[in-house]
Structures are given as C-alpha cells and as structure tokens.
N, C-alpha and C. Protein backbone atom coordinates (compact mmCIF):
# COMPACT_ATOMS: atom_id res chain seq x y z
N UNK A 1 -0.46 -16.07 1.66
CA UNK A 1 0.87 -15.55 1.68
C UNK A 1 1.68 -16.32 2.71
N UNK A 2 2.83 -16.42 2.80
CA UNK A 2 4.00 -16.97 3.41
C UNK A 2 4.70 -15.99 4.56
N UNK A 3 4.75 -16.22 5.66
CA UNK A 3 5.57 -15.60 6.56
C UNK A 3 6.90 -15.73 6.78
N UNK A 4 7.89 -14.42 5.61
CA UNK A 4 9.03 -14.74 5.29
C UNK A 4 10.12 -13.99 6.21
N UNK A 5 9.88 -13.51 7.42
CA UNK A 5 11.16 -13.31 8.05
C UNK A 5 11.56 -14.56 9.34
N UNK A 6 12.68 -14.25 9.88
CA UNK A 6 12.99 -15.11 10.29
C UNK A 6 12.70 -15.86 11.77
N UNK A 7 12.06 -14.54 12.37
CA UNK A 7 11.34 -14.74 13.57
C UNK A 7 9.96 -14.89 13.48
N UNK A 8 9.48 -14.99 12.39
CA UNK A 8 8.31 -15.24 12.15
C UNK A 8 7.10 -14.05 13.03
N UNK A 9 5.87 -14.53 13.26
CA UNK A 9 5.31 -13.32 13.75
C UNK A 9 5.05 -12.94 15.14
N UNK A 10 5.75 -12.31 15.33
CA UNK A 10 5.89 -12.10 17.30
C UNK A 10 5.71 -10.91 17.37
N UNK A 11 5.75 -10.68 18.94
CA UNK A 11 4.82 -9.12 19.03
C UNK A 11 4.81 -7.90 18.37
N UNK A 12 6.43 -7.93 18.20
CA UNK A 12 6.74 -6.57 17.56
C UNK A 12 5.83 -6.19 16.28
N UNK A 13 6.03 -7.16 15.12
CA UNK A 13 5.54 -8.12 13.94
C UNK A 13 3.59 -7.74 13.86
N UNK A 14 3.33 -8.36 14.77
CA UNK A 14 2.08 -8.25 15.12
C UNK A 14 1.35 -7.02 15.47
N UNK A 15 1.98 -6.19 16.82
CA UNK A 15 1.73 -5.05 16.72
C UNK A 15 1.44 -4.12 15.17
N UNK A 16 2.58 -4.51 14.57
CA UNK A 16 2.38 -3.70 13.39
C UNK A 16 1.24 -3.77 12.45
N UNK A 17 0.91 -4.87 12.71
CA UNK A 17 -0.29 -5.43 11.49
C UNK A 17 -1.50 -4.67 12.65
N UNK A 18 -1.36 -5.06 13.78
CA UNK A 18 -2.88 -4.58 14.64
C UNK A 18 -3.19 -3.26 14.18
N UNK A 19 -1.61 -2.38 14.53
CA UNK A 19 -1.95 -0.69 14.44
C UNK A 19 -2.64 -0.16 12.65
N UNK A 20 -2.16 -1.26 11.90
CA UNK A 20 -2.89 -0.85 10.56
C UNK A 20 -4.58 -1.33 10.71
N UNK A 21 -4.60 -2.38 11.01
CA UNK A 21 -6.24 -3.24 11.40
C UNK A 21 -6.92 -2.37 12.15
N UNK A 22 -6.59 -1.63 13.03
CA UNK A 22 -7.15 -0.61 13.91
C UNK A 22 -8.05 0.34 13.06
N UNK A 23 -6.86 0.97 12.14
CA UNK A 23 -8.14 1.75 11.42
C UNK A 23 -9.23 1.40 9.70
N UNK A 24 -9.04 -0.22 10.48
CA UNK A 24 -10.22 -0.77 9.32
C UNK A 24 -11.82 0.23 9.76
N UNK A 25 -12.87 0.04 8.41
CA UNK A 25 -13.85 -0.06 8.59
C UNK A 25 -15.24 -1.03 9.36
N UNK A 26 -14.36 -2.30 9.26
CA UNK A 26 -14.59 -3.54 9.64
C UNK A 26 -13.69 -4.56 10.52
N UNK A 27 -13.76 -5.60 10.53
CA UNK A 27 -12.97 -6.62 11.09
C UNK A 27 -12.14 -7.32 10.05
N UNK A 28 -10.90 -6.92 10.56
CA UNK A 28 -9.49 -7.69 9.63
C UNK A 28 -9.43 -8.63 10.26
N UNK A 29 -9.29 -10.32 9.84
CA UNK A 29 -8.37 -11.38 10.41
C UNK A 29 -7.15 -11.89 9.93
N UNK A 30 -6.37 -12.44 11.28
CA UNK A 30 -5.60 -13.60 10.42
C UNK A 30 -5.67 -14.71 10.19
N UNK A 31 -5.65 -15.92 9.09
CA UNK A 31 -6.26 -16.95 9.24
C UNK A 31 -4.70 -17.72 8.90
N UNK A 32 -4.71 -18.61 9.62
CA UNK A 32 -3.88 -20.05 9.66
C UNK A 32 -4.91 -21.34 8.62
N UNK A 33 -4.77 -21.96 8.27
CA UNK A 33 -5.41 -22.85 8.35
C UNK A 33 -7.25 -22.75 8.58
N UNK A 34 -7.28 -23.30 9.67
CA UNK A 34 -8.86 -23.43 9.96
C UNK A 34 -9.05 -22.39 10.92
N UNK A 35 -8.12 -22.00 11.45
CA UNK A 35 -8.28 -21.53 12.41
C UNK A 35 -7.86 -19.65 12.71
N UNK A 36 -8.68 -18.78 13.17
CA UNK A 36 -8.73 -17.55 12.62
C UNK A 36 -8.68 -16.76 14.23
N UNK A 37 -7.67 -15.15 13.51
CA UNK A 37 -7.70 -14.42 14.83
C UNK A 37 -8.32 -12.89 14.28
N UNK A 38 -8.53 -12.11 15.61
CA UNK A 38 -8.73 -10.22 14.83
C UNK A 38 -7.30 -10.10 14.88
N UNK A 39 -6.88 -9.70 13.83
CA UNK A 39 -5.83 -9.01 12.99
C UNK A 39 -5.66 -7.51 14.11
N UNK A 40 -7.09 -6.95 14.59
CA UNK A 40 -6.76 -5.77 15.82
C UNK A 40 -6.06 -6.32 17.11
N UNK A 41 -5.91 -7.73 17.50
CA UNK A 41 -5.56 -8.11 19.13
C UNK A 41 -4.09 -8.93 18.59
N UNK A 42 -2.98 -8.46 19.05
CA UNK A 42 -1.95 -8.85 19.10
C UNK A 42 -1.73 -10.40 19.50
N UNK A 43 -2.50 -10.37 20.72
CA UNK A 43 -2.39 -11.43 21.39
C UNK A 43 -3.00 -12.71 20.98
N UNK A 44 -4.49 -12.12 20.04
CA UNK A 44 -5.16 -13.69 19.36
C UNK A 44 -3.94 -14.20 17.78
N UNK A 45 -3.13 -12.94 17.24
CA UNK A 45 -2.33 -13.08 16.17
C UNK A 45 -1.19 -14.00 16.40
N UNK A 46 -0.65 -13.82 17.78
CA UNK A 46 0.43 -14.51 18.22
C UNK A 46 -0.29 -16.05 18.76
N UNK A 47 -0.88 -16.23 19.38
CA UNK A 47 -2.30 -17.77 19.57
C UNK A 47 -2.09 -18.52 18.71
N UNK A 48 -1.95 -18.49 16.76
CA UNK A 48 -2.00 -18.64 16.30
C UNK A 48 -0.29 -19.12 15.50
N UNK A 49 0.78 -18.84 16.22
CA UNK A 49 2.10 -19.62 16.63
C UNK A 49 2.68 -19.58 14.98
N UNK A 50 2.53 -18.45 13.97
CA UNK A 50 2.64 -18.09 12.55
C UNK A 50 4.25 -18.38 13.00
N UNK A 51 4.99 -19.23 12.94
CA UNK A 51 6.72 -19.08 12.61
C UNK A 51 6.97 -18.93 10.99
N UNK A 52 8.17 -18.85 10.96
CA UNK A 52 8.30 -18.48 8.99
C UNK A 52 8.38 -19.50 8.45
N UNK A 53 7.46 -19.69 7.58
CA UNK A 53 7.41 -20.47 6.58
C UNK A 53 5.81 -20.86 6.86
N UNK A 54 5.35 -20.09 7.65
CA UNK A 54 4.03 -20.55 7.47
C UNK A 54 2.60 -19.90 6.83
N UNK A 55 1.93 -20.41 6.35
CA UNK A 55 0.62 -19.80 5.40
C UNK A 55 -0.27 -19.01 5.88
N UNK A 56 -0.66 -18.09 5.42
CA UNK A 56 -1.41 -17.89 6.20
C UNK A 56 -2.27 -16.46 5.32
N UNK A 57 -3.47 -16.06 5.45
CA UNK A 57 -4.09 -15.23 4.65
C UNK A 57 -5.06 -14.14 5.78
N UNK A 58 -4.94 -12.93 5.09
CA UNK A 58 -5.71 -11.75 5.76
C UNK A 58 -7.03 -11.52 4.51
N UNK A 59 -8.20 -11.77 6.03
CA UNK A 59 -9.24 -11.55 5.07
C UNK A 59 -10.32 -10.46 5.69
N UNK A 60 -10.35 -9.66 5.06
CA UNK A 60 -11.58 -8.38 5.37
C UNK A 60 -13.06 -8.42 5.06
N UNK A 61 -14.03 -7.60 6.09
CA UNK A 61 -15.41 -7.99 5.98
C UNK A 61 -15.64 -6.75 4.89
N UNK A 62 -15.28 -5.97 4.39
CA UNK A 62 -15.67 -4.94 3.76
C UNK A 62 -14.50 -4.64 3.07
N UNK A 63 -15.50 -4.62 1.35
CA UNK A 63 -14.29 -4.13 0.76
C UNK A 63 -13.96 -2.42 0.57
N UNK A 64 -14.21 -1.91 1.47
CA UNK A 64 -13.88 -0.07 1.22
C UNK A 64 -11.89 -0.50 2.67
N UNK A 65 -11.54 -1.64 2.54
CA UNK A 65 -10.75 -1.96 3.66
C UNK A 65 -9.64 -2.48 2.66
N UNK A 66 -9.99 -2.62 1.66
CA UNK A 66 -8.93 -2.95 0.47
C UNK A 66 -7.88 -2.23 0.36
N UNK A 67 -7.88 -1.00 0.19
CA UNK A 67 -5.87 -0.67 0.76
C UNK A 67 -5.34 -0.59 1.77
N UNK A 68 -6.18 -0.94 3.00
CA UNK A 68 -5.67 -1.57 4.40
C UNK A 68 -5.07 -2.53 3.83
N UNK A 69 -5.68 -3.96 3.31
CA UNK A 69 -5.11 -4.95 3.18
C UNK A 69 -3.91 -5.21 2.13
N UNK A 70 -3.95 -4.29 1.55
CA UNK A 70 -2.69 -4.05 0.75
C UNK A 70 -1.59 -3.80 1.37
N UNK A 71 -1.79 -2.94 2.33
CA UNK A 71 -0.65 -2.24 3.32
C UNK A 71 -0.44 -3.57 4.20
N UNK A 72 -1.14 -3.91 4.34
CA UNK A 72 -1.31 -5.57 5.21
C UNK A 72 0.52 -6.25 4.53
N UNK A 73 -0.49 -6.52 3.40
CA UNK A 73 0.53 -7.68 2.79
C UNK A 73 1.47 -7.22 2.21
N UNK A 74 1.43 -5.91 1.59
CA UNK A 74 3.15 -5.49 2.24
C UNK A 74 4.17 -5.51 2.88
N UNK A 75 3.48 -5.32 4.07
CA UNK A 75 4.35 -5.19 5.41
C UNK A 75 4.67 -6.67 5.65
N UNK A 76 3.61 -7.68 5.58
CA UNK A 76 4.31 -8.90 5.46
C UNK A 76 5.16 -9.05 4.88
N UNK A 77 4.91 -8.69 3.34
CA UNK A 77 6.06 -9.19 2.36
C UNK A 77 7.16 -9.24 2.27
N UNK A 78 7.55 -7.50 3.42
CA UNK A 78 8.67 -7.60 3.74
C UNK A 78 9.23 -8.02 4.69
N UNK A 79 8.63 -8.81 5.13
CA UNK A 79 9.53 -9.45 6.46
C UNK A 79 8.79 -8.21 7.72
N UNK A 80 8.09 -7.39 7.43
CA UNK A 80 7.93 -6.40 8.48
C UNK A 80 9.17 -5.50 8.68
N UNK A 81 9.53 -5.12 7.73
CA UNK A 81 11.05 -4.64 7.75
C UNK A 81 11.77 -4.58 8.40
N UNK A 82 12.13 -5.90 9.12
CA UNK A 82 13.24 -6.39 10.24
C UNK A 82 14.42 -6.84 9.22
C-alpha cells in the first residue's frame, strides 16, 4: 500500500496504527522495503522515515489478526483521517 496523506507517517499517524497493533494476538509490522519495524513501537514506525508516496506493507504473524489488519489498512487508506 501507498502512504497517501500529506505528512506522511509521523507520530500522530503512527500512534494510531500502534494503539490498533497493541491489541494484536501476535506481532504486527511495518515493512519498507527490506527493512521492517513492530507496528506496536511508534518510534521503530517513524525509523523507518514512510513520507507520502511511499510503499510500504503490514504483515501479521497470525492469521486470527486479520481484521486488525484490515482496520490497519484502512486507516492508512485514509490518510489516517487528517
């Protein structure tokens, strides 16, 4: 998926995705490229320097975490409703 708002993903942004990752069963990430954070720590999400327009995919260790990640890429989709 594409990170389509305009500030791309900064704390506020991030926070939001952690507080859903929080109540996974498992470990949510975010992945850039090669390079991967927990979707729970704000701070490894932002490490990872996601501005808009950039790629990037949420991947779960368990699938009973599947409408977490729905709610995931929602909230992306919309820009995080900023």
């Amino acid at each position: 998926m594409v990170i389509v708002n305009d500030l791309g993903l900064h704390a506020r942004s991030a926070a939001k995705i952690a507080e859903l990752a929080q109540a996974a069963n498992s470990e949510v990430w975010l992945q850039k490229g090669e390079e991967r954070a927990d979707a729970k720590s704000i701070i490894d999400m932002l490490a990872l320097a996601c501005q808009k327009g950039s790629e990037v995919a949420f991947v779960i260790d368990d699938e009973t975490d599947l409408n977490l990640l729905d709610k995931i890429v929602k909230l992306v989709e919309s820009g995080f409703g900023e």
